[in-house]
PDB file of N, CA and C in Angstrom:
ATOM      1  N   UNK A   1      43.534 -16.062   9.858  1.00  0.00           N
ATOM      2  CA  UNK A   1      43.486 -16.039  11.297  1.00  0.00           C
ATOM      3  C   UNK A   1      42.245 -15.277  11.771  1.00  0.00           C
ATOM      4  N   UNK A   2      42.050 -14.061  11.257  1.00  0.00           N
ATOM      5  CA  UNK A   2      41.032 -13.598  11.653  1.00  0.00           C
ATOM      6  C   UNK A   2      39.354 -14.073  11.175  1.00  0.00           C
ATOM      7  N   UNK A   3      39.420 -14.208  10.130  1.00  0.00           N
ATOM      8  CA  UNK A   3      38.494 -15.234   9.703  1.00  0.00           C
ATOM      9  C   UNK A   3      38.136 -16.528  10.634  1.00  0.00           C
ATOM     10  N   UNK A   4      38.648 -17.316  11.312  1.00  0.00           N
ATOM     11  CA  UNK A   4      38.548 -18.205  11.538  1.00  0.00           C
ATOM     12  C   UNK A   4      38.347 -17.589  13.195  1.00  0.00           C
ATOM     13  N   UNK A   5      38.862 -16.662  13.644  1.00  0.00           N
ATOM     14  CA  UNK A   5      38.274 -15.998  15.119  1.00  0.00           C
ATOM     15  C   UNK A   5      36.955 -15.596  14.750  1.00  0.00           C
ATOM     16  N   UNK A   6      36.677 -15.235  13.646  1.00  0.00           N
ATOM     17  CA  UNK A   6      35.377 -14.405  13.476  1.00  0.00           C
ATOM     18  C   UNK A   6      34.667 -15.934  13.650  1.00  0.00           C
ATOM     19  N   UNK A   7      34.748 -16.530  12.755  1.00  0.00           N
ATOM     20  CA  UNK A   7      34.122 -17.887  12.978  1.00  0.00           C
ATOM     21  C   UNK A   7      33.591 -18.372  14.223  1.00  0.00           C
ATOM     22  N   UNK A   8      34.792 -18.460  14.931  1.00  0.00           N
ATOM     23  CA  UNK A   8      34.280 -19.319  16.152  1.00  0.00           C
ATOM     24  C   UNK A   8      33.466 -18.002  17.079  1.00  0.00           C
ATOM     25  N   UNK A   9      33.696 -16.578  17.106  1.00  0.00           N
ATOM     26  CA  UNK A   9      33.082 -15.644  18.195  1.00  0.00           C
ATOM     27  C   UNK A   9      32.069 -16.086  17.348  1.00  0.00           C
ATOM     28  N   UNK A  10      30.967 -16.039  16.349  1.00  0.00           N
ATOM     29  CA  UNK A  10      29.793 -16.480  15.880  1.00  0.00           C
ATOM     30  C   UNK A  10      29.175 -17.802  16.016  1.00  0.00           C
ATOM     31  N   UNK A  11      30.221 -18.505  16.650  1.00  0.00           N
ATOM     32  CA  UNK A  11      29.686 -19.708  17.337  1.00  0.00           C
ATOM     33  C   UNK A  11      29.411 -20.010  18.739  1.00  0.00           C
ATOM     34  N   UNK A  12      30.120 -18.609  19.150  1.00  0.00           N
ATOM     35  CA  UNK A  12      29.616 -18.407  20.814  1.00  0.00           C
ATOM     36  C   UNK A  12      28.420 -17.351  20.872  1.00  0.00           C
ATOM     37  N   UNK A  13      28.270 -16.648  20.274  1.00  0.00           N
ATOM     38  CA  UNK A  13      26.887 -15.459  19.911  1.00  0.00           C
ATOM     39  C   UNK A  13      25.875 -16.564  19.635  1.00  0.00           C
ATOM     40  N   UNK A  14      25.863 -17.501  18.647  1.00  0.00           N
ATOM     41  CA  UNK A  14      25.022 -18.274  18.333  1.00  0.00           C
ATOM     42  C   UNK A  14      24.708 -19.119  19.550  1.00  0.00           C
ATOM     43  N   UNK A  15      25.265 -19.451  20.289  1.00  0.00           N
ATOM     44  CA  UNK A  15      25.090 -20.621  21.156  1.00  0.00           C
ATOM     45  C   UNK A  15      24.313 -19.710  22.701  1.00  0.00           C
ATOM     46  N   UNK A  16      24.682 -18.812  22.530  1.00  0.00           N
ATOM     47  CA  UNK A  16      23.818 -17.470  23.508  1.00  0.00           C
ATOM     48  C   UNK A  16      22.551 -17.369  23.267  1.00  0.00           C
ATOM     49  N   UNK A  17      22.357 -17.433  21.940  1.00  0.00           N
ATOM     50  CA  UNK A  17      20.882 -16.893  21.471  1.00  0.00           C
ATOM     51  C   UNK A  17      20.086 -18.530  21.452  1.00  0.00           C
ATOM     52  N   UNK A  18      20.518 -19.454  21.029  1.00  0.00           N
ATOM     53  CA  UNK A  18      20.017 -20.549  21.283  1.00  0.00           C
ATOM     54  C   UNK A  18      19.587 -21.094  22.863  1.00  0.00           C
ATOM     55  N   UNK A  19      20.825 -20.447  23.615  1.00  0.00           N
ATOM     56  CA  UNK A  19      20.335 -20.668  25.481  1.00  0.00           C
ATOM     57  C   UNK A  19      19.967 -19.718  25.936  1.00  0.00           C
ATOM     58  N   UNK A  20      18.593 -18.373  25.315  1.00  0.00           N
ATOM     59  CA  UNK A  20      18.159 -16.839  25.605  1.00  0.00           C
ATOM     60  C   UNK A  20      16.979 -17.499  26.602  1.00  0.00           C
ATOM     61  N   UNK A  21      16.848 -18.896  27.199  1.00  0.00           N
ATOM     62  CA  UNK A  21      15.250 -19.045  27.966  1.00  0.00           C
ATOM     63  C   UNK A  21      15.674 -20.531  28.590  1.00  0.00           C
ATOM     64  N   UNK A  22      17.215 -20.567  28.827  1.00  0.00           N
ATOM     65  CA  UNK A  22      18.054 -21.478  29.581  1.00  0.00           C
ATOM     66  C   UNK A  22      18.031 -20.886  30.885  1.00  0.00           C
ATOM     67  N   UNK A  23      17.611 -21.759  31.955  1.00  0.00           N
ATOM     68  CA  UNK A  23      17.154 -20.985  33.203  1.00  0.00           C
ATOM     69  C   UNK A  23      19.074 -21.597  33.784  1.00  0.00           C
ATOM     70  N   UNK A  24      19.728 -19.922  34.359  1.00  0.00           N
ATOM     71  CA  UNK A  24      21.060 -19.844  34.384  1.00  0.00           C
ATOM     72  C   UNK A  24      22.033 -20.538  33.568  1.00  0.00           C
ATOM     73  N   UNK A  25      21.570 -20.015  32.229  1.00  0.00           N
ATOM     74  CA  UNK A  25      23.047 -20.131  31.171  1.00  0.00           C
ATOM     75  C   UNK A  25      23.480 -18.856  31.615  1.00  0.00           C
ATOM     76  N   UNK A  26      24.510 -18.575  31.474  1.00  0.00           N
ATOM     77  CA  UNK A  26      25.402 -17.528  31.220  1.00  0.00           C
ATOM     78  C   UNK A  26      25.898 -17.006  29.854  1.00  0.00           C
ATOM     79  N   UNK A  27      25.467 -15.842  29.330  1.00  0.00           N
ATOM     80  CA  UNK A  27      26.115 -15.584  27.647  1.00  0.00           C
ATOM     81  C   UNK A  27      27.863 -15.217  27.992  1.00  0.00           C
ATOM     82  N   UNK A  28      28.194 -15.921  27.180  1.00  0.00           N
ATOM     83  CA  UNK A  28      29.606 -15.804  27.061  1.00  0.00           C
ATOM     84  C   UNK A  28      30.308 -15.119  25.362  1.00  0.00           C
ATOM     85  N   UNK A  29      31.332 -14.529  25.402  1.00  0.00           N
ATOM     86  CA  UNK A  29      31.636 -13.599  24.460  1.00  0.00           C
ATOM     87  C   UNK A  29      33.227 -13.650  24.179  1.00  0.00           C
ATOM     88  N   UNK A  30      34.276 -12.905  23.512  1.00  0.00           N
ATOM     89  CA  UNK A  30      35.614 -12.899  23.690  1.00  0.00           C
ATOM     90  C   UNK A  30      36.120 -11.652  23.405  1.00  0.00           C
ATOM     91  N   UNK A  31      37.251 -11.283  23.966  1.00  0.00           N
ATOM     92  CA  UNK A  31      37.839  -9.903  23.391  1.00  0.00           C
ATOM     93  C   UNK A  31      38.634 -10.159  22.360  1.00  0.00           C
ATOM     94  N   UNK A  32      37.315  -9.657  21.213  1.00  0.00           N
ATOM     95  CA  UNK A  32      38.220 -10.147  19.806  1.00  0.00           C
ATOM     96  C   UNK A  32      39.814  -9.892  19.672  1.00  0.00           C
ATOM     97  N   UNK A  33      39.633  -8.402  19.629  1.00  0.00           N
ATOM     98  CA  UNK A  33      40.831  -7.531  19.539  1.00  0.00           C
ATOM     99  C   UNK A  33      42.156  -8.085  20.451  1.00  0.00           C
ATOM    100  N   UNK A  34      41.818  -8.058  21.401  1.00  0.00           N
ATOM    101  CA  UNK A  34      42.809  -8.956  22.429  1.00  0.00           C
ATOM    102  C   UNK A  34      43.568 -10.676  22.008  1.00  0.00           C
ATOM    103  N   UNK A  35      42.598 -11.303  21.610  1.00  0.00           N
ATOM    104  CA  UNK A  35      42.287 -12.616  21.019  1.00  0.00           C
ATOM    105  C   UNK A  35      43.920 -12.133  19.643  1.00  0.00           C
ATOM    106  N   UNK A  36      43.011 -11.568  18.531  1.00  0.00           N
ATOM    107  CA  UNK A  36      43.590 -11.406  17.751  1.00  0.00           C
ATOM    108  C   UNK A  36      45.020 -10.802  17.403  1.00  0.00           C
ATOM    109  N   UNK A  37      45.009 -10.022  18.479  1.00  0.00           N
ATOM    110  CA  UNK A  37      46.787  -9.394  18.758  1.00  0.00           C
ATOM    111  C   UNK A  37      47.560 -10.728  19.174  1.00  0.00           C
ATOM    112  N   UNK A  38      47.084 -11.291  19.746  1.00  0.00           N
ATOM    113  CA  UNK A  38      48.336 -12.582  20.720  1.00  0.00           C
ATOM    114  C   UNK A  38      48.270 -13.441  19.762  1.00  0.00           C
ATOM    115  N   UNK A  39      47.479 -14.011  19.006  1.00  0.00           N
ATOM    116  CA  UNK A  39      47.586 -14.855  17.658  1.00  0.00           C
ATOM    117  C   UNK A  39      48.817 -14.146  16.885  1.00  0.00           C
ATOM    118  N   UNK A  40      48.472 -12.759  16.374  1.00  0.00           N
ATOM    119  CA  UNK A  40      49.465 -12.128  15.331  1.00  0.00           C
ATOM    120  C   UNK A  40      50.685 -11.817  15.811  1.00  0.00           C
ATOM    121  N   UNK A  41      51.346 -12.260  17.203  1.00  0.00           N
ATOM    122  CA  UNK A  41      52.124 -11.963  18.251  1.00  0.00           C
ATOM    123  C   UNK A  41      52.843 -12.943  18.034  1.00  0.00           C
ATOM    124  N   UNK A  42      51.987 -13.940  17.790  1.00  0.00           N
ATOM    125  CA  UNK A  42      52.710 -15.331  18.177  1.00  0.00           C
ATOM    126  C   UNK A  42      52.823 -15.636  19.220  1.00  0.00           C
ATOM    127  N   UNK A  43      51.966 -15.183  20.157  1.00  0.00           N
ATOM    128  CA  UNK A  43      52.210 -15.774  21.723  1.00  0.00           C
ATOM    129  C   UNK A  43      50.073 -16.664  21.923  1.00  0.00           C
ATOM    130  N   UNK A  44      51.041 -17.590  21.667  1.00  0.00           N
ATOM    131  CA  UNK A  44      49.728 -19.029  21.420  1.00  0.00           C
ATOM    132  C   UNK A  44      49.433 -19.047  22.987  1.00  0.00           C
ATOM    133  N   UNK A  45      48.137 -19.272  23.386  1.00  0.00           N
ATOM    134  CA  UNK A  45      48.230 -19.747  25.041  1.00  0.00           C
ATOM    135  C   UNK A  45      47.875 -21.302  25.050  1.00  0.00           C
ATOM    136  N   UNK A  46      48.451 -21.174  26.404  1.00  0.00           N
ATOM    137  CA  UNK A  46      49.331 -22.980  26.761  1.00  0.00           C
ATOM    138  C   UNK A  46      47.870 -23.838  26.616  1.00  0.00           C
ATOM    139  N   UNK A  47      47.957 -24.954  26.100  1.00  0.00           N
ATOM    140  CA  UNK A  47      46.596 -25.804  25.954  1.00  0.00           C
ATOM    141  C   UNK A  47      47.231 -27.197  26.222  1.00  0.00           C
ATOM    142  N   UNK A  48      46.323 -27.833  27.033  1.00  0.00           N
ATOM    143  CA  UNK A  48      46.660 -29.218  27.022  1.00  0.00           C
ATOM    144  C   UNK A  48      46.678 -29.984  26.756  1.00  0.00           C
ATOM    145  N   UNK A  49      47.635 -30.836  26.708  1.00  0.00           N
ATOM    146  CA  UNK A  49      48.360 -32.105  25.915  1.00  0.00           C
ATOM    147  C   UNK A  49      47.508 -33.262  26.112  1.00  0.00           C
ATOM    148  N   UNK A  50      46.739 -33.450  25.029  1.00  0.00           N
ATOM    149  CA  UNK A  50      45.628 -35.364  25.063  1.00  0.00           C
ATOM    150  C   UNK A  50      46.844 -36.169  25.244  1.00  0.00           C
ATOM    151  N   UNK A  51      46.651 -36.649  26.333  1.00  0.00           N
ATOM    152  CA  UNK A  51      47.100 -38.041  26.211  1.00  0.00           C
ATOM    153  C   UNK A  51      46.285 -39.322  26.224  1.00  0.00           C
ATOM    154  N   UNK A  52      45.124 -38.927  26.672  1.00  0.00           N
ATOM    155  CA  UNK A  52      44.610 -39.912  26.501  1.00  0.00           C
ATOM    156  C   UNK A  52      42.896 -39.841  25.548  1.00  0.00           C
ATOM    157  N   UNK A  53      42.280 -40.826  24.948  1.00  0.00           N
ATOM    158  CA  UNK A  53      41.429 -40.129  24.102  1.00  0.00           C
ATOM    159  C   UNK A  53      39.805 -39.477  24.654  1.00  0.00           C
ATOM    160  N   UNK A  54      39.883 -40.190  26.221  1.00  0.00           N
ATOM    161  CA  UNK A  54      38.742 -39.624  26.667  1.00  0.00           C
ATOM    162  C   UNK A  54      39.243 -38.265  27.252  1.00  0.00           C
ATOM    163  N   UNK A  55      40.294 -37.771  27.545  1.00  0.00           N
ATOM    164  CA  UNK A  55      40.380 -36.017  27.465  1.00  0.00           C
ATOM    165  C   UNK A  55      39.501 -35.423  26.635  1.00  0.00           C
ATOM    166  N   UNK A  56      39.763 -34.027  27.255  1.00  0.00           N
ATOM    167  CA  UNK A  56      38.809 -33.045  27.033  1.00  0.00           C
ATOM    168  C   UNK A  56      40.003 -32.319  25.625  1.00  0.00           C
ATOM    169  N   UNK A  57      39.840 -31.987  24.776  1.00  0.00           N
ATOM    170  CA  UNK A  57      41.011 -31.737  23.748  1.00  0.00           C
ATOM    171  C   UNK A  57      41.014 -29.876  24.232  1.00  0.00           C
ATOM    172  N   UNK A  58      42.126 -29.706  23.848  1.00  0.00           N
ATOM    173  CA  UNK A  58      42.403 -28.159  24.014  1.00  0.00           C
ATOM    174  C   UNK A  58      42.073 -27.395  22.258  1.00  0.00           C
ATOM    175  N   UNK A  59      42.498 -26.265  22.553  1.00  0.00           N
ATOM    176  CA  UNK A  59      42.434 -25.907  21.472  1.00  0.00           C
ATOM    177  C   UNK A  59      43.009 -25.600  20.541  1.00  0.00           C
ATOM    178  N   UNK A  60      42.761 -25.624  19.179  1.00  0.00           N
ATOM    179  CA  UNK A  60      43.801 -25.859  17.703  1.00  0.00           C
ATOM    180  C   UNK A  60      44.310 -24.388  17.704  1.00  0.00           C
ATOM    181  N   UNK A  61      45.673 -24.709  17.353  1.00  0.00           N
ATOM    182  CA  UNK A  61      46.634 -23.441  17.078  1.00  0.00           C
ATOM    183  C   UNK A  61      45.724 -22.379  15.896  1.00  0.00           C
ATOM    184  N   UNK A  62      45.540 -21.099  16.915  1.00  0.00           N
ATOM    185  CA  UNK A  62      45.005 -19.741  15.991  1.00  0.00           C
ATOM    186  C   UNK A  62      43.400 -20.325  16.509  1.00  0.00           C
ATOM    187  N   UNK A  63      43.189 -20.740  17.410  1.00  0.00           N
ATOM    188  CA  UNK A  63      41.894 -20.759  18.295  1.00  0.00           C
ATOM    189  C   UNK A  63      41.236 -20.097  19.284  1.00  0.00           C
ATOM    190  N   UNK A  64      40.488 -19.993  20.012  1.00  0.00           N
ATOM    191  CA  UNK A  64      39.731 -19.220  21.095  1.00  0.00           C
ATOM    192  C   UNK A  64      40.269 -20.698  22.517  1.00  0.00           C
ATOM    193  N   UNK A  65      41.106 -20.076  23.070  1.00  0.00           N
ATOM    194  CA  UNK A  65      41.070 -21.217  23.898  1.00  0.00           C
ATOM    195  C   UNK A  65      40.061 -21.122  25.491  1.00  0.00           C
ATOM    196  N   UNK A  66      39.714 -21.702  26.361  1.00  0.00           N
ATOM    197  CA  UNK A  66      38.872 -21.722  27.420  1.00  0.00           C
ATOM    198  C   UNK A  66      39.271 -20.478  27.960  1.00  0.00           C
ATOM    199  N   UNK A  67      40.598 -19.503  28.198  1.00  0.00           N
ATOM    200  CA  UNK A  67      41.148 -18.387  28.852  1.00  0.00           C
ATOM    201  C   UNK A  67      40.459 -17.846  28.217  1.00  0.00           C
ATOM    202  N   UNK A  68      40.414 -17.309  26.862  1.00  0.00           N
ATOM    203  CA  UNK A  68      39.454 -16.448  26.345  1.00  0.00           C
ATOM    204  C   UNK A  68      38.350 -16.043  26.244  1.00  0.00           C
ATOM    205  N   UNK A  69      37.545 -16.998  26.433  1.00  0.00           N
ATOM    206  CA  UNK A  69      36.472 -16.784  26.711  1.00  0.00           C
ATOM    207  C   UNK A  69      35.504 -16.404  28.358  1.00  0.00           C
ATOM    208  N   UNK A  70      35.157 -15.583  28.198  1.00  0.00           N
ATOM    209  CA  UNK A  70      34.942 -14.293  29.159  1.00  0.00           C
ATOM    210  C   UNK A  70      33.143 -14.166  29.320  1.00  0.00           C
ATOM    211  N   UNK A  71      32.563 -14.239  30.784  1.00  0.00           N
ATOM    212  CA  UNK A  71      30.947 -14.288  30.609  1.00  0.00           C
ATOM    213  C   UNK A  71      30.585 -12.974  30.730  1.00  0.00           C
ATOM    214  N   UNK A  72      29.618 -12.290  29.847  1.00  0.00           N
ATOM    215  CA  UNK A  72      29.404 -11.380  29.994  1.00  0.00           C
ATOM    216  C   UNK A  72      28.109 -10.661  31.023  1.00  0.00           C
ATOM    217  N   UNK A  73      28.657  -9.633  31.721  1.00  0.00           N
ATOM    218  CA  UNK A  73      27.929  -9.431  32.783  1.00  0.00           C
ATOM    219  C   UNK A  73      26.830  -8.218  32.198  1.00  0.00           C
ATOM    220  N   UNK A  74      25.730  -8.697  32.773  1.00  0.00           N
ATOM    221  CA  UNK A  74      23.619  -8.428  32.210  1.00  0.00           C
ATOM    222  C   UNK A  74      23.633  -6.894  32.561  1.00  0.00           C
ATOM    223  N   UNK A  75      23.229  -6.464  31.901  1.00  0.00           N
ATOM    224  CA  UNK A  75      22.333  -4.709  32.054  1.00  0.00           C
ATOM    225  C   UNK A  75      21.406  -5.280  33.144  1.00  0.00           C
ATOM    226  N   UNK A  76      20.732  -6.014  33.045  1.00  0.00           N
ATOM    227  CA  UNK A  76      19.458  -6.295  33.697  1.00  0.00           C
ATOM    228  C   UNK A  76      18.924  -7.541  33.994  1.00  0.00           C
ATOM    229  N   UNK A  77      20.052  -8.096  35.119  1.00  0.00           N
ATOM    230  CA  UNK A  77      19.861  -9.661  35.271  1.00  0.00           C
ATOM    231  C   UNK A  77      18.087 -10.264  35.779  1.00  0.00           C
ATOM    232  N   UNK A  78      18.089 -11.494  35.442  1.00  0.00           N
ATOM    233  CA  UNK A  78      16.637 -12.403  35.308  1.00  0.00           C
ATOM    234  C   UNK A  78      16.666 -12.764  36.088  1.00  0.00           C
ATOM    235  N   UNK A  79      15.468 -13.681  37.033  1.00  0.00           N
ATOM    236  CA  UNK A  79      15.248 -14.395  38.053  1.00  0.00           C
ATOM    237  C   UNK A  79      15.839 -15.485  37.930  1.00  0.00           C
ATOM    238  N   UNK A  80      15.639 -16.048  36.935  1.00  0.00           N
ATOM    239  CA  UNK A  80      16.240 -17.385  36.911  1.00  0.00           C
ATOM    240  C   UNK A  80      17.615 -17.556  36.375  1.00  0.00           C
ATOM    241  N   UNK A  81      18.492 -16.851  36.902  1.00  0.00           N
ATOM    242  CA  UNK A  81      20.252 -16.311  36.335  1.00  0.00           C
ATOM    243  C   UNK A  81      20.848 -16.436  35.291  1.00  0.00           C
ATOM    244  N   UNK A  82      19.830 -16.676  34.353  1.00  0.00           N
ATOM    245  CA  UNK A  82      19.822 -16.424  33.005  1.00  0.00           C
ATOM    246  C   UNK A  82      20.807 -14.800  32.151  1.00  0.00           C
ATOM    247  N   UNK A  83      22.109 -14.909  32.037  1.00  0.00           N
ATOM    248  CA  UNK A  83      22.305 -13.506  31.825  1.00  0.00           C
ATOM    249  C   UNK A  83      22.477 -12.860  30.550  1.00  0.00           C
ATOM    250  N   UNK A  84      21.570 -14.299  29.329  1.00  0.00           N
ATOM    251  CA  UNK A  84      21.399 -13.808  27.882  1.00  0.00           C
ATOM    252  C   UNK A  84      20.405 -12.273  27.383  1.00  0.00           C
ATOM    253  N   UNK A  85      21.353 -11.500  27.539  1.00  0.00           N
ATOM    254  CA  UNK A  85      20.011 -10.167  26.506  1.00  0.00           C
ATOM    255  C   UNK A  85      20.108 -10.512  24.985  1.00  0.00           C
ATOM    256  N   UNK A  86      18.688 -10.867  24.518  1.00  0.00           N
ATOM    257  CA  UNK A  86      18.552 -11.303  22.972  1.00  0.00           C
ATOM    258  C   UNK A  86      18.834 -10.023  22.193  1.00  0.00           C
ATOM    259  N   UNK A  87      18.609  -9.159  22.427  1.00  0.00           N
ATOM    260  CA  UNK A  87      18.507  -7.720  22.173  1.00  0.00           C
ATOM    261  C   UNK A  87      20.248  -7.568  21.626  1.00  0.00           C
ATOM    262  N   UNK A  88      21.005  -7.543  22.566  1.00  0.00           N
ATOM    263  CA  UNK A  88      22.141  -7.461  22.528  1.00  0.00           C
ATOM    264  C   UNK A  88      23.268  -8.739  21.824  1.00  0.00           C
ATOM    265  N   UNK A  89      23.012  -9.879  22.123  1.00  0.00           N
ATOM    266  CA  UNK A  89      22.964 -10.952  21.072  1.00  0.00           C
ATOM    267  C   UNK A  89      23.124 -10.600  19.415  1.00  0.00           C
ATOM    268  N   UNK A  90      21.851 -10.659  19.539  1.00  0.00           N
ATOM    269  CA  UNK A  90      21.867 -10.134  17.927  1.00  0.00           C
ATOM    270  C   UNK A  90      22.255  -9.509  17.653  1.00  0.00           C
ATOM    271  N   UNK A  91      22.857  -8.219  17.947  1.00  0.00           N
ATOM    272  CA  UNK A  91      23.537  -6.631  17.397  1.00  0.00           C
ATOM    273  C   UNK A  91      24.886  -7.216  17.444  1.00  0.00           C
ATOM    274  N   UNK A  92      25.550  -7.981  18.575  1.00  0.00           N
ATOM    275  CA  UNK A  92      26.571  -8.656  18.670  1.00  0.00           C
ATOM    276  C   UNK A  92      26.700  -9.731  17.238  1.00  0.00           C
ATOM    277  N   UNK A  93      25.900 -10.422  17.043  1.00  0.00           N
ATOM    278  CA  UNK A  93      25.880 -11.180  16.126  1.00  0.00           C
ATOM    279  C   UNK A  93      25.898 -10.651  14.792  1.00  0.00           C
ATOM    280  N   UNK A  94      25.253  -9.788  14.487  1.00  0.00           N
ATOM    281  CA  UNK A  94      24.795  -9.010  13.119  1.00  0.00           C
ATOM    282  C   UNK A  94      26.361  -8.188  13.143  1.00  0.00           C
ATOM    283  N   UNK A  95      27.180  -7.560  13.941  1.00  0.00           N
ATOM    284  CA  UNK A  95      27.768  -6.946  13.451  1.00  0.00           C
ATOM    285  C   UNK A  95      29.094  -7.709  12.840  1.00  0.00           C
ATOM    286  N   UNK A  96      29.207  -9.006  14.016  1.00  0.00           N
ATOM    287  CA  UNK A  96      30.085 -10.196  13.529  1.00  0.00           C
ATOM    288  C   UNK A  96      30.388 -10.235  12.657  1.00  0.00           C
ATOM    289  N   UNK A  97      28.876 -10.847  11.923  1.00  0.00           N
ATOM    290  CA  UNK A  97      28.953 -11.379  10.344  1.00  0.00           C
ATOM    291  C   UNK A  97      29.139 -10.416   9.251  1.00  0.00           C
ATOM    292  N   UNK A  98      29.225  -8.968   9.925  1.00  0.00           N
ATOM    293  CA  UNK A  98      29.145  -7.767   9.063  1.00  0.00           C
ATOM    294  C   UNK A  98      30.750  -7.870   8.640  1.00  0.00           C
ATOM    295  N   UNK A  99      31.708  -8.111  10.166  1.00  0.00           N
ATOM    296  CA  UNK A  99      33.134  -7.853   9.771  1.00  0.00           C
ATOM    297  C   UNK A  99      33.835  -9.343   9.461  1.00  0.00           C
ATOM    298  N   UNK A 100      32.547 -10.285   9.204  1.00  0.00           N
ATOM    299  CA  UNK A 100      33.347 -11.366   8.670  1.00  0.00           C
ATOM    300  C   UNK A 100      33.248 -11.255   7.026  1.00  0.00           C
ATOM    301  N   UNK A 101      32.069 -11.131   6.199  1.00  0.00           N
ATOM    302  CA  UNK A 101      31.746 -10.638   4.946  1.00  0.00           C
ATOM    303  C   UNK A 101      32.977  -9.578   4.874  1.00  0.00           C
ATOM    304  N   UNK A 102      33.326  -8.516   5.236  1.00  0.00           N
ATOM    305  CA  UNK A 102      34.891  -7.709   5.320  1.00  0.00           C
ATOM    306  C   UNK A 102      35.529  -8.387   4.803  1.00  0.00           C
ATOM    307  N   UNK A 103      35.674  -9.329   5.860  1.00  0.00           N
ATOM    308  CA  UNK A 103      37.429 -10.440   5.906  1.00  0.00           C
ATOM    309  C   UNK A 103      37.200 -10.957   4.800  1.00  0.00           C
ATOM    310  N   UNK A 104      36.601 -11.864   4.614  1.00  0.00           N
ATOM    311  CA  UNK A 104      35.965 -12.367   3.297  1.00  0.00           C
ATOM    312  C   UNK A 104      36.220 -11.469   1.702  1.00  0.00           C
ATOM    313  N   UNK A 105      35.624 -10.563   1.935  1.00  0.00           N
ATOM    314  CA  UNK A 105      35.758  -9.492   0.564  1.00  0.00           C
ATOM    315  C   UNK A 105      37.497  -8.885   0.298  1.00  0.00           C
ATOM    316  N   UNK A 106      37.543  -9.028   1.641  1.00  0.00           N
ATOM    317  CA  UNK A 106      39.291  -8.637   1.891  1.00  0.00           C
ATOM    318  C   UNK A 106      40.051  -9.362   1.226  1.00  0.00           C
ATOM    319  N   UNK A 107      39.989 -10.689   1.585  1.00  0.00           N
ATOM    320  CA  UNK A 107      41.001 -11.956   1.348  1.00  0.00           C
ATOM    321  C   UNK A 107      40.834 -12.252  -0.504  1.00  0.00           C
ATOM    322  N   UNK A 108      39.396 -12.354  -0.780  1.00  0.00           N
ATOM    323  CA  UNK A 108      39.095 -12.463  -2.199  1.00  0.00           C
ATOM    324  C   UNK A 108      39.960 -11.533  -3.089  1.00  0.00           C
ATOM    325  N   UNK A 109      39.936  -9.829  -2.705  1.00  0.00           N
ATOM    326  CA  UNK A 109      40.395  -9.102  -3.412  1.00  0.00           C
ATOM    327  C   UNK A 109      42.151  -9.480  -3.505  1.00  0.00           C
ATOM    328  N   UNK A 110      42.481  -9.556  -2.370  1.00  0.00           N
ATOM    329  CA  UNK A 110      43.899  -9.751  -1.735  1.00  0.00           C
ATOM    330  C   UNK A 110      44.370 -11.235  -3.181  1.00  0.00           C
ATOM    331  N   UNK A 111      43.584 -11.876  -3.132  1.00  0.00           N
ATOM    332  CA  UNK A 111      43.740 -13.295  -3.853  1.00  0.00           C
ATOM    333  C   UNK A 111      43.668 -13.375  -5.081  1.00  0.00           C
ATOM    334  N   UNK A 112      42.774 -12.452  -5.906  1.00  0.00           N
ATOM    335  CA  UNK A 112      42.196 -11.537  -6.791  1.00  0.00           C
ATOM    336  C   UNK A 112      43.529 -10.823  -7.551  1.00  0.00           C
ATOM    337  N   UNK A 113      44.194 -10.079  -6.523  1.00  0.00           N
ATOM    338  CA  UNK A 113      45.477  -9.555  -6.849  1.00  0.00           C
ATOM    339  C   UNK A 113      46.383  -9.974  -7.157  1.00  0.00           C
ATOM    340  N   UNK A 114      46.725 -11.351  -6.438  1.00  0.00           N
ATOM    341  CA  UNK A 114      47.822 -11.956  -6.581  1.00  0.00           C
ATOM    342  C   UNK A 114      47.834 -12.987  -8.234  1.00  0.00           C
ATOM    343  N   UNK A 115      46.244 -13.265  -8.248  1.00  0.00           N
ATOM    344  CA  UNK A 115      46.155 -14.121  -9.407  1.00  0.00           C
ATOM    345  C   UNK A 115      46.382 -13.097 -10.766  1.00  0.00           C
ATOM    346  N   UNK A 116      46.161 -12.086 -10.495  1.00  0.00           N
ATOM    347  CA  UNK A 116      46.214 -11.206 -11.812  1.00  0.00           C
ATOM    348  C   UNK A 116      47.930 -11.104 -12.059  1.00  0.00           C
ATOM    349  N   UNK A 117      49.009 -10.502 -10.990  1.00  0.00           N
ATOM    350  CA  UNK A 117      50.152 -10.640 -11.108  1.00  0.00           C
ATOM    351  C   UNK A 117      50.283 -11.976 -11.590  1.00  0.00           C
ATOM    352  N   UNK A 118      50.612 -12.889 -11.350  1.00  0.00           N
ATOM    353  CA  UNK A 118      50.994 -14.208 -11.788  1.00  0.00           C
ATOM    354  C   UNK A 118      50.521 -14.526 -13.265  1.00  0.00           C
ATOM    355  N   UNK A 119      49.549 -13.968 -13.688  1.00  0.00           N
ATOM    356  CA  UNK A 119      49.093 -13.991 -14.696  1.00  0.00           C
ATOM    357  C   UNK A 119      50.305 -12.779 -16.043  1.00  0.00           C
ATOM    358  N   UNK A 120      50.288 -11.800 -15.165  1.00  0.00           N
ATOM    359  CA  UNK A 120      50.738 -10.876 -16.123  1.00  0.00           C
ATOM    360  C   UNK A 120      50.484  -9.631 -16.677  1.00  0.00           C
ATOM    361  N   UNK A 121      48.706  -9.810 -16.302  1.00  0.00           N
ATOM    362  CA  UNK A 121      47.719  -8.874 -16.617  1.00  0.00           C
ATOM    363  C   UNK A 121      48.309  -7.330 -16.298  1.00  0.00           C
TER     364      UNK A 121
END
């Protein structure tokens, strides 16, 4: 679960730094922590039902749905309402991938463990 939040917040950091000279993108971000409690809660938020295939699809159970995601407001807004700081981006981004490599090293060991029990070792 968390893995896969880390995932997608690195796909909204990424998509910030790609629109840093988009005249009025808005950088958008999520409250991980927040995000991640209501997943482990089990309280999924409500997403809507495709019925038909040109809908807009909601989002997959243990996802970032449109509620979550939150625009983040500029130290030092631009003329052209642009409210990406690259500066901040990246530190956002770098630390991401710092606590996704975590999750990652986490889950391995966690998996690591379980294969050795089963084994006998």
């Amino acid at each position: 679960m968390a893995l896969s939040l880390r995932a997608q917040r690195a796909e909204l950091l990424a998509s910030n730094l790609a629109n840093a000279d988009t005249p009025g993108y808005k950088a958008k971000d999520i409250d991980f922590d927040a995000v991640l409690k209501r997943e482990q809660q089990g309280e999924s938020a409500v997403t809507p039902t495709v019925t038909n295939p040109a809908h807009i699809g909601g989002a997959a159970p243990g996802g970032i749905t449109a509620t979550d995601v939150k625009y983040r407001i500029p130290n030092q807004p631009s003329l052209d309402g642009n409210t990406v700081d690259p500066h901040l981006e990246k530190a956002a981004f770098a630390e991401n991938a710092v606590r996704y490599e975590t999750t990652l090293t986490l889950l391995d060991q966690r998996i690591r463990g379980l294969m050795t029990a089963l084994r006998g070792e």
